[in-house]
Protein backbone atom coordinates (compact mmCIF):
# COMPACT_ATOMS: atom_id res chain seq x y z
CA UNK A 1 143.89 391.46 82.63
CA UNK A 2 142.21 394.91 81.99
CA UNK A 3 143.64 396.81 79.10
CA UNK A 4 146.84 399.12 80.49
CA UNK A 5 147.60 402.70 80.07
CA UNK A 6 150.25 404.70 79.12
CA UNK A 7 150.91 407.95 79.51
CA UNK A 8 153.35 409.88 76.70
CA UNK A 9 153.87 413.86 77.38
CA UNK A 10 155.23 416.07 74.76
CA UNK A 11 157.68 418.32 76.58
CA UNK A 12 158.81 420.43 73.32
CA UNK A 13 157.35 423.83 73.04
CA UNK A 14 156.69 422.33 69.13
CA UNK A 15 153.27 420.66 68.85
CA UNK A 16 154.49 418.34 65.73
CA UNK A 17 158.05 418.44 65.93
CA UNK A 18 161.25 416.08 66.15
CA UNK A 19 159.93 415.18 70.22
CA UNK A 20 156.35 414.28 68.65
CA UNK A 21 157.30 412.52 65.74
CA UNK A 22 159.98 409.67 68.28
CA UNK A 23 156.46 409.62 70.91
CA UNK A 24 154.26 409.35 67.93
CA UNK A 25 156.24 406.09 67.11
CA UNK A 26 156.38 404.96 70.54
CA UNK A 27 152.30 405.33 70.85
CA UNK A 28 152.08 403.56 67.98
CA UNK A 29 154.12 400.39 69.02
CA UNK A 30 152.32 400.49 72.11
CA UNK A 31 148.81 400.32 71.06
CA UNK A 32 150.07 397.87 68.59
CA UNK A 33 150.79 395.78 72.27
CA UNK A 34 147.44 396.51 72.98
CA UNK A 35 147.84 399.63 75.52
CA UNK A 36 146.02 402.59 76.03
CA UNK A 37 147.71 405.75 74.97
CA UNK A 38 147.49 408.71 75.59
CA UNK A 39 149.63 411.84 74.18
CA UNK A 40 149.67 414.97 75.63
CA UNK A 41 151.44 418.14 75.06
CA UNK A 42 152.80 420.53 77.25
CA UNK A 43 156.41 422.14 76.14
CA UNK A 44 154.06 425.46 75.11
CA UNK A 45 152.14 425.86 78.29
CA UNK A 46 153.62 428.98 80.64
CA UNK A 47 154.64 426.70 83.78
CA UNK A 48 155.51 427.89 86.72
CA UNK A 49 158.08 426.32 88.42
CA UNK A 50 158.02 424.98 91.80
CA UNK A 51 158.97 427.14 94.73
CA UNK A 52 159.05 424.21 97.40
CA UNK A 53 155.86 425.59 99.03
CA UNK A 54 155.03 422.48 100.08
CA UNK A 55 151.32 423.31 100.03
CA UNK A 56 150.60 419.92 98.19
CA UNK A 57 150.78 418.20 100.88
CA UNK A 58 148.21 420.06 102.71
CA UNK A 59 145.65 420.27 99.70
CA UNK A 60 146.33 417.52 97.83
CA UNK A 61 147.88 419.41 94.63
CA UNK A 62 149.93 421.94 93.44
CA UNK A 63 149.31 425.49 95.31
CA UNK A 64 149.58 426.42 90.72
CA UNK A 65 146.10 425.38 89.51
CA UNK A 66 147.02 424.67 86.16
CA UNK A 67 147.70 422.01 83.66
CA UNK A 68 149.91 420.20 86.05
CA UNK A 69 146.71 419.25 88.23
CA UNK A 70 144.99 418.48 85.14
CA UNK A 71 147.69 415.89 84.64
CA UNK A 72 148.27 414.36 87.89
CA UNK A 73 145.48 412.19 87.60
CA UNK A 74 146.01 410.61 84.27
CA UNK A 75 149.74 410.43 85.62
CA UNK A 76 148.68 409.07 88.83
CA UNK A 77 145.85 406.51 86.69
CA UNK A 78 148.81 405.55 84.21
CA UNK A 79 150.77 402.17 84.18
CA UNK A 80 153.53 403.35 82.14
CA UNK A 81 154.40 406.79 82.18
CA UNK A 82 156.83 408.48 79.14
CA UNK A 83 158.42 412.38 79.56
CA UNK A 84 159.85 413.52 76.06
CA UNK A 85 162.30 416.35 75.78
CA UNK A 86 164.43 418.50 73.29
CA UNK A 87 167.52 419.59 74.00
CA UNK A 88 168.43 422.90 75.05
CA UNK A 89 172.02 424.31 75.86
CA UNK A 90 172.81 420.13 77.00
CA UNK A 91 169.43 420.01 79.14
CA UNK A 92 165.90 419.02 78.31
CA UNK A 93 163.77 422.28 77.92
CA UNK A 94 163.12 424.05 80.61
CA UNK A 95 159.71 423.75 80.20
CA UNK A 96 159.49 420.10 80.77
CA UNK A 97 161.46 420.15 83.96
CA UNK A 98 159.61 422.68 85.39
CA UNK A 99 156.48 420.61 84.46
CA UNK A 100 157.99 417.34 85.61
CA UNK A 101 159.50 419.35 89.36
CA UNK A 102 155.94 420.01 89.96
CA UNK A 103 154.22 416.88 89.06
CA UNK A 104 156.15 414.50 90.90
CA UNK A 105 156.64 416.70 93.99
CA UNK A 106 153.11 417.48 94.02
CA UNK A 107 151.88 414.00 93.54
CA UNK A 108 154.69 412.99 96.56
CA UNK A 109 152.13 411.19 98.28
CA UNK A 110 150.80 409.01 95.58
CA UNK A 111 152.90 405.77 95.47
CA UNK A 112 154.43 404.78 92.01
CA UNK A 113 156.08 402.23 92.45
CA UNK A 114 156.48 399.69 89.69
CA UNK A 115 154.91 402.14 87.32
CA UNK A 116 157.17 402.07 84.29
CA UNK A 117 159.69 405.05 83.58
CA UNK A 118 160.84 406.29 80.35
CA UNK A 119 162.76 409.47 79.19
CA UNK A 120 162.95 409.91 75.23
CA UNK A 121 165.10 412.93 73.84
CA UNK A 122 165.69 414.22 70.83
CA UNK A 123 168.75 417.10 69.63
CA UNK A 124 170.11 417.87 66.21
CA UNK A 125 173.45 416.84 66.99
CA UNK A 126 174.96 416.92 70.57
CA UNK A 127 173.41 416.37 74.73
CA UNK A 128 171.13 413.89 73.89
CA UNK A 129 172.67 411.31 76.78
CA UNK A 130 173.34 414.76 79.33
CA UNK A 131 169.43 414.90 79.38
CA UNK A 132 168.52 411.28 78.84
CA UNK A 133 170.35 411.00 82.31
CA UNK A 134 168.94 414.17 84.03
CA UNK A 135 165.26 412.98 82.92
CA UNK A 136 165.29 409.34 84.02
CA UNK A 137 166.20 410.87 87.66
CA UNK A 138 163.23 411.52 88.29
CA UNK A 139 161.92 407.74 87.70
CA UNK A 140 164.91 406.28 89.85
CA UNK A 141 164.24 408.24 92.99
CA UNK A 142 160.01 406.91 92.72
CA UNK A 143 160.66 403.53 92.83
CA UNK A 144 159.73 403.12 89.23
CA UNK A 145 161.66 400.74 86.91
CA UNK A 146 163.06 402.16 83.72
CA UNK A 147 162.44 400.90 80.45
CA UNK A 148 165.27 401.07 78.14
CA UNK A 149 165.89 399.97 74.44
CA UNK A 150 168.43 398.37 71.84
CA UNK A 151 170.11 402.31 72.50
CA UNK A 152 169.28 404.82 74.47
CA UNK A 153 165.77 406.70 73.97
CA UNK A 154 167.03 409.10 71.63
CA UNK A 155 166.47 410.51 68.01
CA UNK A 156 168.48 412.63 66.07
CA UNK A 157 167.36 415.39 63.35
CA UNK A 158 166.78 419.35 63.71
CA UNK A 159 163.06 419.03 62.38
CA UNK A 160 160.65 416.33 62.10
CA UNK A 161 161.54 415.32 58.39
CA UNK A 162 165.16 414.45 59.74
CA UNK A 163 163.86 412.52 62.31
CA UNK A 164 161.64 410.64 60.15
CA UNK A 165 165.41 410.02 58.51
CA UNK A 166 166.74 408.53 61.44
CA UNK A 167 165.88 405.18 60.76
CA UNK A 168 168.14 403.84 64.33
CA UNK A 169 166.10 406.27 65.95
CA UNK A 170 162.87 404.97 64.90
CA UNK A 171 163.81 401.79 65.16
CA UNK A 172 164.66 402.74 68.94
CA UNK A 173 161.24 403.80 69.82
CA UNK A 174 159.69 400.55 68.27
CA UNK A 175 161.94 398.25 70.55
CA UNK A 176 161.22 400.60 73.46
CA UNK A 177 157.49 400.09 73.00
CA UNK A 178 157.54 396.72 73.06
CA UNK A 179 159.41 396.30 75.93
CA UNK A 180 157.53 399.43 77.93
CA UNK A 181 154.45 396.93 76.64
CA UNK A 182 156.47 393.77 78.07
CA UNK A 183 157.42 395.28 81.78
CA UNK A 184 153.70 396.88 82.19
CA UNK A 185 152.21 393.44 81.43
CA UNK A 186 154.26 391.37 83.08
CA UNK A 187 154.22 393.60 86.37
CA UNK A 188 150.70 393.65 86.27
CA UNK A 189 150.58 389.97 86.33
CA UNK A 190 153.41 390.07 89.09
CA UNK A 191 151.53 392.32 91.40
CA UNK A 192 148.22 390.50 91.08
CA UNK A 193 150.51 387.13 92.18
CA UNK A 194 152.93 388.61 94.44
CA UNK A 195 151.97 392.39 95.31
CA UNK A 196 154.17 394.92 95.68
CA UNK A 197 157.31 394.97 97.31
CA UNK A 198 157.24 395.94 101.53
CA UNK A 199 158.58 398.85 102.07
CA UNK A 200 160.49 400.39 105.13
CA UNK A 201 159.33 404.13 106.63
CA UNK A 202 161.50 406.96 104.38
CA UNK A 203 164.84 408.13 106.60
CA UNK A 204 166.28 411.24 105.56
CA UNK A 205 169.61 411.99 106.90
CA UNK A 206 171.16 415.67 107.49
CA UNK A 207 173.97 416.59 107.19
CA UNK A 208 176.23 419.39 108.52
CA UNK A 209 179.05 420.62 106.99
């Protein structure tokens, strides 16, 4: 079986803070199961959100050629693929859903399913499960299964030294490697038997109110 990637973006404006230390955890569990990871960090970029252009699908990519493009095909290479987030006002930062509206939209056409999903977040004290659920939305509606842990993907601590601290929370993004590790493998070895699942044509439905 050749060696399998993940992917783990930093969605905190903070290059080394309480987001990178959980995902510096979690990449280290993984290669420790013998992925390739990769860590990349994008909470300080200036993203532009997406304005439903729908240029991609005429070129290919995002109509913005930025960073997001530069992703897309790591993303799009990638058989796990991990978002991390702060919390902000109950939310993840704005950054990283602006980042995360214009990667998957603009990579519509590129079919990920059975790629694995996670969403790790990371407050000082309150919204961690508000944006653990508004993150892993965009996994559910891809067809990509979600890998989950002994608790949900979530540290706790205001800076990185309190996060270090959080011993559950570490322990959290240990267990979650292994089993990101676990579901990449052993879908890999179920596609390569079985292949992916059929799938039907996509019906939207309208309607008028």
């Amino acid at each position: 079986m050749k060696k399998l990637k993940a992917l783990l973006v930093n969605g905190s404006p903070r290059a080394k803070g309480c987001t990178y230390t959980a995902l510096t955890e979690l990449k280290n569990t993984l290669e420790q199961e013998g992925m390739e990871v990769e860590l990349i960090h994008v909470g300080h970029k200036d993203v532009h959100g997406c304005i439903a252009c729908r240029k991609c699908k005429e070129i290919g990519k995002c109509v913005f050629d930025d960073f997001v493009n530069e992703v897309a095909p790591k993303f799009n290479e990638a058989d796990a693929f991990v978002i991390g987030a702060p919390v902000y006002y109950a939310s993840p930062a704005g950054g990283a859903i602006a980042f995360l509206d214009r990667l998957f939209f603009s990579t519509a056409n590129v079919d990920k399913t059975m790629k694995v999903g996670a969403a790790v977040t990371t407050c000082r004290r309150g919204g961690n499960t508000a944006s653990y659920d508004v993150l892993n939305k965009y996994f559910s509606i891809s067809s990509m299964p979600i890998a989950t842990s002994q608790y949900w993907n979530m540290v706790y601590g205001g800076q990185a030294e309190e996060v270090l601290q959080d011993k559950e929370g570490l322990q959290t993004m240990r267990t979650l490697g292994r089993n990101i590790a676990f579901m990449a493998k052993s879908i890999a070895l179920g596609k390569e038997q079985f292949g992916l699942p059929e799938k039907e044509q996509i019906t939207f439905t309208n309607f008028h109110h």
